[in-house]
N, C-alpha and C. Protein backbone atom coordinates (compact mmCIF):
# COMPACT_ATOMS: atom_id res chain seq x y z
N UNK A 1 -29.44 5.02 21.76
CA UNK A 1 -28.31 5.07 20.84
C UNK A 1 -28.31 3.79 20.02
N UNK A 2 -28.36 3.97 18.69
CA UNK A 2 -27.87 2.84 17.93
C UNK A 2 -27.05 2.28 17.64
N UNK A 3 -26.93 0.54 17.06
CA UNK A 3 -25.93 0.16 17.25
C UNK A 3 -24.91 0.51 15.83
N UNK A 4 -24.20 0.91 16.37
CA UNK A 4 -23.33 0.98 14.78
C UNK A 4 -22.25 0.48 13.88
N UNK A 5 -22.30 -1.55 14.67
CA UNK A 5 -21.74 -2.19 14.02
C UNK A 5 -21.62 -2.39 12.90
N UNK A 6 -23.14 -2.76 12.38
CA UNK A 6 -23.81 -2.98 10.98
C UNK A 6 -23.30 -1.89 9.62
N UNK A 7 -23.33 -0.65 10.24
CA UNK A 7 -22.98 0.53 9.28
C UNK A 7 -21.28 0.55 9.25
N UNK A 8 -20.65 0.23 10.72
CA UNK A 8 -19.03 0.45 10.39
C UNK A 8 -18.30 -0.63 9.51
N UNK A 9 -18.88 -1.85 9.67
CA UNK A 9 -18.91 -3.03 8.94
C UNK A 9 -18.65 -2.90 7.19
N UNK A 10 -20.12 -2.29 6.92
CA UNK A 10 -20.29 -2.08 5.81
C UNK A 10 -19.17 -1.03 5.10
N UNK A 11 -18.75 0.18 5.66
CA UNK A 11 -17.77 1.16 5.88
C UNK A 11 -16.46 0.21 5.45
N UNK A 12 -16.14 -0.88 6.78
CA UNK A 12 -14.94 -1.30 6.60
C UNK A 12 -14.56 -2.24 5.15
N UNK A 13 -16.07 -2.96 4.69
CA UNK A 13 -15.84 -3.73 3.69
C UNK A 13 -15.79 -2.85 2.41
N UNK A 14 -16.29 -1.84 2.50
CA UNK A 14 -16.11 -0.92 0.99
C UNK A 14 -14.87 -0.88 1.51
N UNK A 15 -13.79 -0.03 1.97
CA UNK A 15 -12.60 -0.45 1.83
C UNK A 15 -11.76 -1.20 2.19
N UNK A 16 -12.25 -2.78 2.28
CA UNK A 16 -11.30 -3.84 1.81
C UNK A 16 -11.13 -4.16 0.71
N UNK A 17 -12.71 -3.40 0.11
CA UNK A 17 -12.77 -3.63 -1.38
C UNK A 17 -11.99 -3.22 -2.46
N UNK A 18 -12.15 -1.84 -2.12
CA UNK A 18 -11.26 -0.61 -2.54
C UNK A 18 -9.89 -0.83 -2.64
N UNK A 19 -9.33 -1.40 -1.43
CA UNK A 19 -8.07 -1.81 -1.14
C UNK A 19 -7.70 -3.21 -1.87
N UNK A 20 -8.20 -3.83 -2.02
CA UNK A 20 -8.10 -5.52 -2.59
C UNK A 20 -8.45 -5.08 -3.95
N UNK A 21 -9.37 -4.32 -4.50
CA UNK A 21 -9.06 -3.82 -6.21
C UNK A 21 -7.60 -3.34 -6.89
N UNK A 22 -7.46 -2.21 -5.67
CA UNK A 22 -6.30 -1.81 -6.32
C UNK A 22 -4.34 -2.44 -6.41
N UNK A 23 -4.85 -3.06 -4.99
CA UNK A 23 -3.94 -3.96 -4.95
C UNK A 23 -3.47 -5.38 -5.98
N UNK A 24 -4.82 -5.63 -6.26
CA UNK A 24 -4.66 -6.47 -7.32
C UNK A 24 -4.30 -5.84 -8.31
N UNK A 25 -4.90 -5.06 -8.99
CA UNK A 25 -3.87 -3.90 -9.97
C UNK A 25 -2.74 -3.54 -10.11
N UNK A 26 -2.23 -3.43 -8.60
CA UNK A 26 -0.70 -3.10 -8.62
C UNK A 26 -0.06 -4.59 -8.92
N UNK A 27 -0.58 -5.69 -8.14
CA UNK A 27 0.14 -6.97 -8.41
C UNK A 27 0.34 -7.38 -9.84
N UNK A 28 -0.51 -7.07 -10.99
CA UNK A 28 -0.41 -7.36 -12.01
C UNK A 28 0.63 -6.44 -12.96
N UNK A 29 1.01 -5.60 -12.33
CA UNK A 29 2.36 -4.64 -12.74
C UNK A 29 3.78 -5.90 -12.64
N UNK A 30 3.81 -6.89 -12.08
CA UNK A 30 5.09 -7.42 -11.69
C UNK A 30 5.01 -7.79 -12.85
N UNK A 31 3.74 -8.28 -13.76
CA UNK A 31 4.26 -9.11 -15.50
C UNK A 31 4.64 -8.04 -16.09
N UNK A 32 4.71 -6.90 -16.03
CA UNK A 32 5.30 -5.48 -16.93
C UNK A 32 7.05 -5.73 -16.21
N UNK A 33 7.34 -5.92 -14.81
CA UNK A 33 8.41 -5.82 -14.38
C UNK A 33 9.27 -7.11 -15.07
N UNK A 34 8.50 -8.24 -14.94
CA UNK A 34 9.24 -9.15 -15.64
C UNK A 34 9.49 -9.16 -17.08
N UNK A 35 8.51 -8.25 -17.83
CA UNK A 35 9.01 -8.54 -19.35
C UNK A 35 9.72 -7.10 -19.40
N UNK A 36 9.47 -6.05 -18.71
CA UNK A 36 10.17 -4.85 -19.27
C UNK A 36 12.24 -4.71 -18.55
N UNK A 37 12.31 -5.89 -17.62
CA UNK A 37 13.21 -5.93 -17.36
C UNK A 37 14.42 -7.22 -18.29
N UNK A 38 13.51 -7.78 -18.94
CA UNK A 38 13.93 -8.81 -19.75
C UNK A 38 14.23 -8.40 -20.81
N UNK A 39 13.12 -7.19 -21.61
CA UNK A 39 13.11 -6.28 -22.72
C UNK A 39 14.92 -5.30 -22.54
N UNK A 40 14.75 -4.51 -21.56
CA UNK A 40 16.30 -4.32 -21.30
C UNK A 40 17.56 -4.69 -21.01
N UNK A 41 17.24 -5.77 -20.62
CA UNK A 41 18.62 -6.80 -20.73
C UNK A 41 18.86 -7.25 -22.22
N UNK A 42 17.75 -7.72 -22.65
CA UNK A 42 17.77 -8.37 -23.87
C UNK A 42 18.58 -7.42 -25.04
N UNK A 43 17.96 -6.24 -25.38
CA UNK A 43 18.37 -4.94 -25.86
C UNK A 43 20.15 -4.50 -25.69
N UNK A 44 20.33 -4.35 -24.16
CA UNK A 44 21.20 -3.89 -23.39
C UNK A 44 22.36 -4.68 -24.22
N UNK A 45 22.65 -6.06 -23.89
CA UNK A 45 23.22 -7.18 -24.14
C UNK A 45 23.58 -7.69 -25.73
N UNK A 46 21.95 -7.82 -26.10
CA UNK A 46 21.76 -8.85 -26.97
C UNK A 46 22.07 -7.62 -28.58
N UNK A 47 21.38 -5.98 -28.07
CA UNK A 47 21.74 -5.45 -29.39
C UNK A 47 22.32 -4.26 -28.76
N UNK A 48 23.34 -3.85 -27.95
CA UNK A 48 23.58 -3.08 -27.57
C UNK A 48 23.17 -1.68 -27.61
N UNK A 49 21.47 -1.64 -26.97
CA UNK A 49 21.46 -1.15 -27.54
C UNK A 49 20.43 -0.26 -25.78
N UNK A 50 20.53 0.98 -25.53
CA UNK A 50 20.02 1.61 -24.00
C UNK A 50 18.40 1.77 -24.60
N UNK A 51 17.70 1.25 -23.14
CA UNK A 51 16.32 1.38 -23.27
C UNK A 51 15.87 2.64 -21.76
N UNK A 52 16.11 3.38 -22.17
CA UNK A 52 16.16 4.31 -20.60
C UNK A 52 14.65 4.62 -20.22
N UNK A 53 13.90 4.88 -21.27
CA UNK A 53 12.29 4.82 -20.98
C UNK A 53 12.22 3.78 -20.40
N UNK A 54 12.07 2.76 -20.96
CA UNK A 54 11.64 1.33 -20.76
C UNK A 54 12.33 0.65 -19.19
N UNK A 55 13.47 1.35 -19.13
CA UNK A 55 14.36 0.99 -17.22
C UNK A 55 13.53 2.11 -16.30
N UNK A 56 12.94 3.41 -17.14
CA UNK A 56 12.31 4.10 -15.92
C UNK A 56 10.81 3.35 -15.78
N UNK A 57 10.39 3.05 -16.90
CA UNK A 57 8.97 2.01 -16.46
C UNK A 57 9.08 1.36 -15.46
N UNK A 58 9.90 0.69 -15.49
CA UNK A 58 10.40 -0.43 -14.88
C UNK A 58 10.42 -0.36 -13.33
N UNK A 59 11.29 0.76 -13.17
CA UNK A 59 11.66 1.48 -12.15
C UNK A 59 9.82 1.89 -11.13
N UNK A 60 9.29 2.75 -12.43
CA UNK A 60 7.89 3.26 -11.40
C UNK A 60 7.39 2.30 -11.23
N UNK A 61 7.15 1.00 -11.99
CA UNK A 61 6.36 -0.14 -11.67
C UNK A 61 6.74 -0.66 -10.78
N UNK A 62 7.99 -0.73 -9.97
CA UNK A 62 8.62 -1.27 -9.19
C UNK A 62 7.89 -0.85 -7.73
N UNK A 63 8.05 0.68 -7.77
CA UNK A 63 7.30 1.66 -7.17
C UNK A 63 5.77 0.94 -6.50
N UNK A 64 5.27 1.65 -7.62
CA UNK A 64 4.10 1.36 -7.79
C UNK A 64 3.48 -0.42 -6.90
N UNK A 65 4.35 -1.35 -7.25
CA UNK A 65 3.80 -2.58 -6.85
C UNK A 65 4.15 -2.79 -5.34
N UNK A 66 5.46 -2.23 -4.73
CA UNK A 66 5.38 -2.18 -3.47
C UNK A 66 4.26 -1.12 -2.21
N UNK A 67 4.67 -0.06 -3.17
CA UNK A 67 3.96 1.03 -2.07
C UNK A 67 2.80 0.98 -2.75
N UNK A 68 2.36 1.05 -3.82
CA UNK A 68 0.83 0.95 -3.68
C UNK A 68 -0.24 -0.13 -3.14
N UNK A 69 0.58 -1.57 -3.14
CA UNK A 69 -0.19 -2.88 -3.03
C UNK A 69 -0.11 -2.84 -1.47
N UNK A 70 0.72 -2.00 -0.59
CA UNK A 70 0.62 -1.94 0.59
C UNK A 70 -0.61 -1.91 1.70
N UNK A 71 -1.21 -1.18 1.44
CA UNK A 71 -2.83 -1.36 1.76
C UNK A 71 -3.32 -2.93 1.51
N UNK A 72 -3.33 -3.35 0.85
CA UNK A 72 -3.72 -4.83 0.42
C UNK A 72 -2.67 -5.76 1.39
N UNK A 73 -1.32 -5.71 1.27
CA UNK A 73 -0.75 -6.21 2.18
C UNK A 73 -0.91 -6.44 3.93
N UNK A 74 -1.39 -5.16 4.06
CA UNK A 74 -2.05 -5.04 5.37
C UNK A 74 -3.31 -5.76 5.34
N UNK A 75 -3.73 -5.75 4.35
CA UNK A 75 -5.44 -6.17 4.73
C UNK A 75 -5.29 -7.97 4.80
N UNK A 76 -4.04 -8.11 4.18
CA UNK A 76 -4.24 -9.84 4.11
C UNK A 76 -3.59 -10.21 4.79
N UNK A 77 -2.73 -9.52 5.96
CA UNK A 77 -1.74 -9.65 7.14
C UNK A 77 -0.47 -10.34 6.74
N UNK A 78 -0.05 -9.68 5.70
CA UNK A 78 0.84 -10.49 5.11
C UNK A 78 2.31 -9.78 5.23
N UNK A 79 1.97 -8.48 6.16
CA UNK A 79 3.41 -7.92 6.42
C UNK A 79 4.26 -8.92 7.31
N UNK A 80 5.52 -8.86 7.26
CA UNK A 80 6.47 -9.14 8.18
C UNK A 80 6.09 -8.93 9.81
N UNK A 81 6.15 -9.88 10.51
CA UNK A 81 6.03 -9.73 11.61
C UNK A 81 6.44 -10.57 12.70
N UNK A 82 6.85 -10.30 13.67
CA UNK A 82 7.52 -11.33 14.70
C UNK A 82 6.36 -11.34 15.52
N UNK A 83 5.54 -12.81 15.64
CA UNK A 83 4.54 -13.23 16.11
C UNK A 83 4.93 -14.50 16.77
N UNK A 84 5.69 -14.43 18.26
CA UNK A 84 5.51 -15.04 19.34
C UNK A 84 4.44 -15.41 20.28
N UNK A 85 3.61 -14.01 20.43
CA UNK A 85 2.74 -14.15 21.45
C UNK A 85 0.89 -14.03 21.04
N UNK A 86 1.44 -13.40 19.88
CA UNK A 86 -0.18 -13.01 19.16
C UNK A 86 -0.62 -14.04 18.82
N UNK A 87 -0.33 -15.46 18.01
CA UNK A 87 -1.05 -16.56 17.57
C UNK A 87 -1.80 -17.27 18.84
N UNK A 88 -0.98 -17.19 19.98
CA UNK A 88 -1.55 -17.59 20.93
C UNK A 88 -2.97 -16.80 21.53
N UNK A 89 -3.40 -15.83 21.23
CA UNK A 89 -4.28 -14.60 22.12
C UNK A 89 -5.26 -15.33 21.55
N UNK A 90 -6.51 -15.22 22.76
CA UNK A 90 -8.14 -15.47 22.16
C UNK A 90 -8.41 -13.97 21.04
N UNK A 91 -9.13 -14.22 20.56
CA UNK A 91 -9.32 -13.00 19.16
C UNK A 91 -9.50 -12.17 19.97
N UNK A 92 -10.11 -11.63 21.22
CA UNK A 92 -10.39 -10.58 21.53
C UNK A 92 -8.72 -9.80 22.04
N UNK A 93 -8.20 -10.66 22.41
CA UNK A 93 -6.94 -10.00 22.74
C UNK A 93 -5.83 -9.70 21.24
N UNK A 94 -6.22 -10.40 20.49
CA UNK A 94 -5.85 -10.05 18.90
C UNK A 94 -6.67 -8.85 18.44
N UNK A 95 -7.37 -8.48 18.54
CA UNK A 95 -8.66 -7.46 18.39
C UNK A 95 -7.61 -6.34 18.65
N UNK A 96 -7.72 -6.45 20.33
CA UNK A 96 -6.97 -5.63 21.15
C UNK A 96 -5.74 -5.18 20.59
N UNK A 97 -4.78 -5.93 20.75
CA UNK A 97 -3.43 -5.46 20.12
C UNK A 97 -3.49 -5.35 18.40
N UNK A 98 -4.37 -5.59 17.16
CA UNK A 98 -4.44 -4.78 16.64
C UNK A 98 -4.91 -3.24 16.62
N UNK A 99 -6.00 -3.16 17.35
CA UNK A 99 -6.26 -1.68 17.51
C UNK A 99 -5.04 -0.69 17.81
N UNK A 100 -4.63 -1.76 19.07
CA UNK A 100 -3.48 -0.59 19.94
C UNK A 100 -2.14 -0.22 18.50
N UNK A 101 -1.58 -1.46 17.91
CA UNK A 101 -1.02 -1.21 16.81
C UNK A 101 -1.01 -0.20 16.41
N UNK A 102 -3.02 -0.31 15.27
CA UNK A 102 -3.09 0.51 14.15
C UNK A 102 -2.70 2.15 14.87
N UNK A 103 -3.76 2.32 16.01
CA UNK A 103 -3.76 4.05 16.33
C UNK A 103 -2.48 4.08 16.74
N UNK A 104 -1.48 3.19 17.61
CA UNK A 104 -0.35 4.00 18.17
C UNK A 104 1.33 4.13 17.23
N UNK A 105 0.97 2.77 16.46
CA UNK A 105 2.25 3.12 14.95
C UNK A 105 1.58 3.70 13.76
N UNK A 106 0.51 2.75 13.17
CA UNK A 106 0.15 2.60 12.11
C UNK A 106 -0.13 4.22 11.80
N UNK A 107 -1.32 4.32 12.14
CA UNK A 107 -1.31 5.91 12.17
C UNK A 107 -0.61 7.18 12.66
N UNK A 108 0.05 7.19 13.06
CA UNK A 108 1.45 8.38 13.56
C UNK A 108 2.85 7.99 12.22
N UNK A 109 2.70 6.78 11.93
CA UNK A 109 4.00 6.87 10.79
C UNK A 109 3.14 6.94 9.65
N UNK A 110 1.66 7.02 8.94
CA UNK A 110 1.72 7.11 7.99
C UNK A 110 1.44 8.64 8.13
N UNK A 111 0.97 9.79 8.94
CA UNK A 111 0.37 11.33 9.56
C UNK A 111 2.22 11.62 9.09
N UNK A 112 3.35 10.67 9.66
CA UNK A 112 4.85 11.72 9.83
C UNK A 112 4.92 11.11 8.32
N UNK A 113 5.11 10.30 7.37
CA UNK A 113 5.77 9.62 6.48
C UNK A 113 4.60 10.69 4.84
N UNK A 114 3.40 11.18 5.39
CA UNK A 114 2.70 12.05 5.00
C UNK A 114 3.02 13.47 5.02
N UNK A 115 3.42 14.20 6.25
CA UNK A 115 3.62 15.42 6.23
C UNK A 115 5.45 15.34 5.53
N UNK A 116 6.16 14.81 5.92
CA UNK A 116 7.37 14.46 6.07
C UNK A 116 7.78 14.56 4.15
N UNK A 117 6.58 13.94 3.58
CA UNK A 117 7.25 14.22 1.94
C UNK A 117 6.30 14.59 1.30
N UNK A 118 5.27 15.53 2.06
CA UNK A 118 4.61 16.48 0.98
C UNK A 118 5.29 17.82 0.21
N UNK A 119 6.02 18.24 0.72
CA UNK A 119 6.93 19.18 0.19
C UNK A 119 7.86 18.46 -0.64
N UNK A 120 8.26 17.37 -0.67
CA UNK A 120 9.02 16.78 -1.34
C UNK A 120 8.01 16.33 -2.93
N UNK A 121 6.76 16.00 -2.82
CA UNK A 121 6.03 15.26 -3.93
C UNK A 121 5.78 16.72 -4.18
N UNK A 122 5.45 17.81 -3.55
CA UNK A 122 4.55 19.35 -3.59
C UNK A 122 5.99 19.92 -5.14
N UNK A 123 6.72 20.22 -4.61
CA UNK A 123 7.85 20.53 -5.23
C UNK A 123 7.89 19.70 -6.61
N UNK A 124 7.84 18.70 -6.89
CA UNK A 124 8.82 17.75 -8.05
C UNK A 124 6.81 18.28 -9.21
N UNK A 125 5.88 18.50 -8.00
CA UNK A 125 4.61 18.66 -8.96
C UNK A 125 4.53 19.92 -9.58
N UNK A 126 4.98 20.67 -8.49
CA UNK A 126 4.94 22.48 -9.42
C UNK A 126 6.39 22.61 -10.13
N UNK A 127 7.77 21.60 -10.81
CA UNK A 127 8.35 21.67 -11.49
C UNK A 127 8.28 20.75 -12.58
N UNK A 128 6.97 20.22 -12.45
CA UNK A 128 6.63 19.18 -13.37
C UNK A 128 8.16 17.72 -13.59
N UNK A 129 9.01 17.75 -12.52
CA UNK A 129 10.05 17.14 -13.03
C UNK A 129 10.45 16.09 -13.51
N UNK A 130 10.82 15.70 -14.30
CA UNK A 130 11.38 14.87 -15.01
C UNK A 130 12.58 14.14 -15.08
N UNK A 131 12.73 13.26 -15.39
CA UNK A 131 14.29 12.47 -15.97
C UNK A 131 15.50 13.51 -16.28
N UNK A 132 16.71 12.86 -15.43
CA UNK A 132 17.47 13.80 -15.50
C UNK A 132 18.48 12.89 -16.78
N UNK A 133 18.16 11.59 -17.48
CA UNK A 133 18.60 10.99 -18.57
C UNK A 133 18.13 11.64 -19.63
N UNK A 134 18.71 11.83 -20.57
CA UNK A 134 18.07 11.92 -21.87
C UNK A 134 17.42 10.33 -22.49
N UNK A 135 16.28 11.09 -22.93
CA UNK A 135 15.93 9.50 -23.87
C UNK A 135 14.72 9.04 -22.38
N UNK A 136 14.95 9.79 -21.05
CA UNK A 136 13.58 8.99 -19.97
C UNK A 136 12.49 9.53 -19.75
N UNK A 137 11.89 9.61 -18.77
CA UNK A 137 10.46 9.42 -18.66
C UNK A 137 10.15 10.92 -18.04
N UNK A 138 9.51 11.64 -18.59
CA UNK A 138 9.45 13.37 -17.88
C UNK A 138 7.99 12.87 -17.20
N UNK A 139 8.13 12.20 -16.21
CA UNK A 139 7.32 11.91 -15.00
C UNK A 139 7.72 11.68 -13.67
N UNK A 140 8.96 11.98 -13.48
CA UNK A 140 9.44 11.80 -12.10
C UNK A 140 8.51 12.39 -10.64
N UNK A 141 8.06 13.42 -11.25
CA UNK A 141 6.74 13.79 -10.00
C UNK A 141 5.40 13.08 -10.23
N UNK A 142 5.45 12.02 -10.79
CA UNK A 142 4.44 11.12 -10.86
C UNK A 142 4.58 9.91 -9.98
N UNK A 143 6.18 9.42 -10.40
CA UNK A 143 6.80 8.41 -9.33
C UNK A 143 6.65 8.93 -7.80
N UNK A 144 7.32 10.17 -7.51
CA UNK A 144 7.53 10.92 -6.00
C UNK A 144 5.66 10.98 -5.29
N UNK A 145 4.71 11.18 -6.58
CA UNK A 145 3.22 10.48 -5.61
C UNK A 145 3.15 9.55 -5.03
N UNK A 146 4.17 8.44 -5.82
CA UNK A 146 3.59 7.04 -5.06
C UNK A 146 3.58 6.74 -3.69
N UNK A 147 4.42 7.74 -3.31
CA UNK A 147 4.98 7.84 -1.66
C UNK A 147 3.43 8.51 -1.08
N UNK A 148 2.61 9.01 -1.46
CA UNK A 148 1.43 9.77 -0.58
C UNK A 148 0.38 8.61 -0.99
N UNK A 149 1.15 7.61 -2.30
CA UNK A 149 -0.23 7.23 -2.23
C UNK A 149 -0.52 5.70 -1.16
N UNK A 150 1.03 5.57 -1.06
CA UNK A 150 1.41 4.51 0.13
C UNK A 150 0.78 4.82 1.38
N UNK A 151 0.71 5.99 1.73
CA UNK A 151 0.31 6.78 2.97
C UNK A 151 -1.42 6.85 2.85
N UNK A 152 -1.52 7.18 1.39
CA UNK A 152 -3.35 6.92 1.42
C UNK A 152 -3.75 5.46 1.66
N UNK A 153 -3.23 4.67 0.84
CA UNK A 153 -3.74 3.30 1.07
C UNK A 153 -3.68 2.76 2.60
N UNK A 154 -2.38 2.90 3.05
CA UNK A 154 -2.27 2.63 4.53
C UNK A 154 -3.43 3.03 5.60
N UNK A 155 -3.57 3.91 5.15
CA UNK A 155 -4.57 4.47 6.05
C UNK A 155 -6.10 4.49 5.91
N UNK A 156 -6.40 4.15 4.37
CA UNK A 156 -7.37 3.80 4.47
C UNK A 156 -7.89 2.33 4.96
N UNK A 157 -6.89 1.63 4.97
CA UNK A 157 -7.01 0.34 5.51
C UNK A 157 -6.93 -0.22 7.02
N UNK A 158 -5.94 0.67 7.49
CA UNK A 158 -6.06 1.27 9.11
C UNK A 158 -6.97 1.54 9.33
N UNK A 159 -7.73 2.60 8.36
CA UNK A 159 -9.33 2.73 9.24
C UNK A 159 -10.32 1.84 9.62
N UNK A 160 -10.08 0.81 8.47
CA UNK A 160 -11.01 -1.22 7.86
C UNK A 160 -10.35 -1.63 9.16
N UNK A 161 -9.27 -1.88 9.53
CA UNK A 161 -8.44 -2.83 10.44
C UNK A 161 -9.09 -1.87 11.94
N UNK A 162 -9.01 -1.49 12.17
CA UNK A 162 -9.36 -0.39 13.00
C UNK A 162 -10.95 -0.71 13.80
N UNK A 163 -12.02 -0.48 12.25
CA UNK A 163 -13.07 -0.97 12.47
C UNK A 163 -13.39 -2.37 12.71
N UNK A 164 -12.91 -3.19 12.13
CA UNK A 164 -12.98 -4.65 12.54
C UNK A 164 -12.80 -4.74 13.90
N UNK A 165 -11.51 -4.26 14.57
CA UNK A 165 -10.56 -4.37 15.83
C UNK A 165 -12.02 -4.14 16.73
N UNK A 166 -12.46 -2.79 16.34
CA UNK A 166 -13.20 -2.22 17.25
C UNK A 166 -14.66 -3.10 17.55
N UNK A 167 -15.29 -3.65 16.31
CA UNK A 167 -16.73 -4.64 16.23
C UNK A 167 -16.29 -5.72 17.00
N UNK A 168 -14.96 -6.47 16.74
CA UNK A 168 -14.79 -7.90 17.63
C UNK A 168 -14.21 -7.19 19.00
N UNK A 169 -13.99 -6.40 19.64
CA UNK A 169 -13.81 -6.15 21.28
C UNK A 169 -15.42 -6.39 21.28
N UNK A 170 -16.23 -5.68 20.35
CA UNK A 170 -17.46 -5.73 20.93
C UNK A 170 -17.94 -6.85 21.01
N UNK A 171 -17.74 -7.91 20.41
CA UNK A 171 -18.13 -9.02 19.84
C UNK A 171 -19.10 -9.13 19.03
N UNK A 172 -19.04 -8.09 18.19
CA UNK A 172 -20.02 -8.12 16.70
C UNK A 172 -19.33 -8.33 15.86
N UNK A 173 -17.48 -8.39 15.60
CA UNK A 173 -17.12 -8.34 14.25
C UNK A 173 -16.96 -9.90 13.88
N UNK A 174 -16.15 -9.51 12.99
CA UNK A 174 -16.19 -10.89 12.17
C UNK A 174 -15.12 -12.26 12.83
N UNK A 175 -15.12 -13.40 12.57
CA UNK A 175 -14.35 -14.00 13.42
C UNK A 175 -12.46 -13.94 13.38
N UNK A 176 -12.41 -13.00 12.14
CA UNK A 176 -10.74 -12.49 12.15
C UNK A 176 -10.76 -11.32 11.11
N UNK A 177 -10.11 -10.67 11.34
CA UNK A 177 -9.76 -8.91 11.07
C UNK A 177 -9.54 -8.92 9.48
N UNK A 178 -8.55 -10.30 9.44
CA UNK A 178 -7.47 -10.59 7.90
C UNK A 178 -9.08 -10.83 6.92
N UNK A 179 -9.03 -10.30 5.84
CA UNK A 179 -10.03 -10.54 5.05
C UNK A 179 -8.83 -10.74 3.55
N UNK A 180 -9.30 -11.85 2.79
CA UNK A 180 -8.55 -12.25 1.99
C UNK A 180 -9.51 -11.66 0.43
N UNK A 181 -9.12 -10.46 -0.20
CA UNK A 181 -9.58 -10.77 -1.81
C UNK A 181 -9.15 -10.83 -2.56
C-alpha cells in the first residue's frame, strides 16, 4: 500500500489555495462596503436623496464578506475561540482535537446548515426573487446563495484541515495545520 501523504497534501494545498483566493476576493468587498455606505449616507443626508440599490449592494457585500471569506477564516484559524488548553498540546494532540472538531461539529453543522436552507435558497431561485423596495436589487435569490456558499467553502476547507490533522497524527504533515495566504 502506498503512502498517501504526498497526494493528500497536494489535495489539501489546492484548497487552501482555492480558499485563500477567494477569500481574498471577498475581503476586498469591505472597500465597496466602506464607500457604498458613505455614498448613502452622503446622498441620504447631504442631498436627501434614497439610494436603495446602492443600500442593497451594500447589504450583499456585507453578505458576501462574512459568509463567503469564511473558509479562509478557518484556514488562518482566525475564528473565535476559547483556547485554554489547546496552546498548551504537543501538535500531535492539536492534530488530534482538530480532526475530532472538524468531523464531529464542523461537518454535521455545515451537512444541517446545508440541508436546513436548501429549500429556502431552492425557492427564492425558481421565483427568481427580488427586492420587495421599489428602486432595489431583483437579486435577492442571489444574496439567499450566499448561505450554501458559506456551507461550500466551510467544507471545502474542513476537508484541507482534516487532511493536514490526519498527515501530522501521522507525522508527515506540516509543522501546523494554520496555513496563512
Amino acid at each position: 500500500m502506498s503512502d498517501l501523504t504526498s497526494p493528500a497534501l497536494r489535495i489539501a494545498r489546492v484548497l487552501d489555495a482555492v480558499t485563500a483566493r477567494f477569500g481574498q476576493a471577498c475581503a476586498w468587498l469591505t472597500v465597496f462596503l466602506v464607500l457604498g455606505t458613505a455614498l448613502v449616507v452622503l446622498l441620504r443626508y447631504g442631498f436627501g436623496i434614497g439610494a436603495i440599490a446602492v443600500q442593497e449592494a451594500v447589504l450583499y457585500s456585507h453578505a458576501l464578506v462574512f459568509m463567503g471569506a469564511a473558509g479562509w477564516v478557518l484556514q488562518r484559524n482566525a475564528h473565535v475561540r476559547v483556547d485554554i488548553f489547546y496552546h498548551h498540546f504537543s501538535r500531535r494532540r492539536q492534530a488530534l482535537v482538530d480532526l475530532l472538531g472538524t468531523l464531529l461539529f464542523l461537518f454535521p453543522f455545515c451537512l444541517y446548515l446545508g440541508w436546513a436552507s436548501w429549500d429556502y435558497v431552492g425557492n427564492a431561485w425558481q421565483t427568481h426573487e427580488g427586492s420587495n423596495e421599489s428602486g432595489g436589487l431583483p437579486f435577492v435569490y442571489l444574496q439567499k446563495s450566499i448561505i450554501l456558499l458559506l456551507v461550500a467553502s466551510l467544507l471545502l476547507q474542513g476537508v484541507s484541515e482534516a487532511i493536514k490533522a490526519v498527515c501530522a497524527l501521522r507525522g508527515k504533515g506540516p509543522t501546523s495545520t494554520v496555513t496563512h495566504g
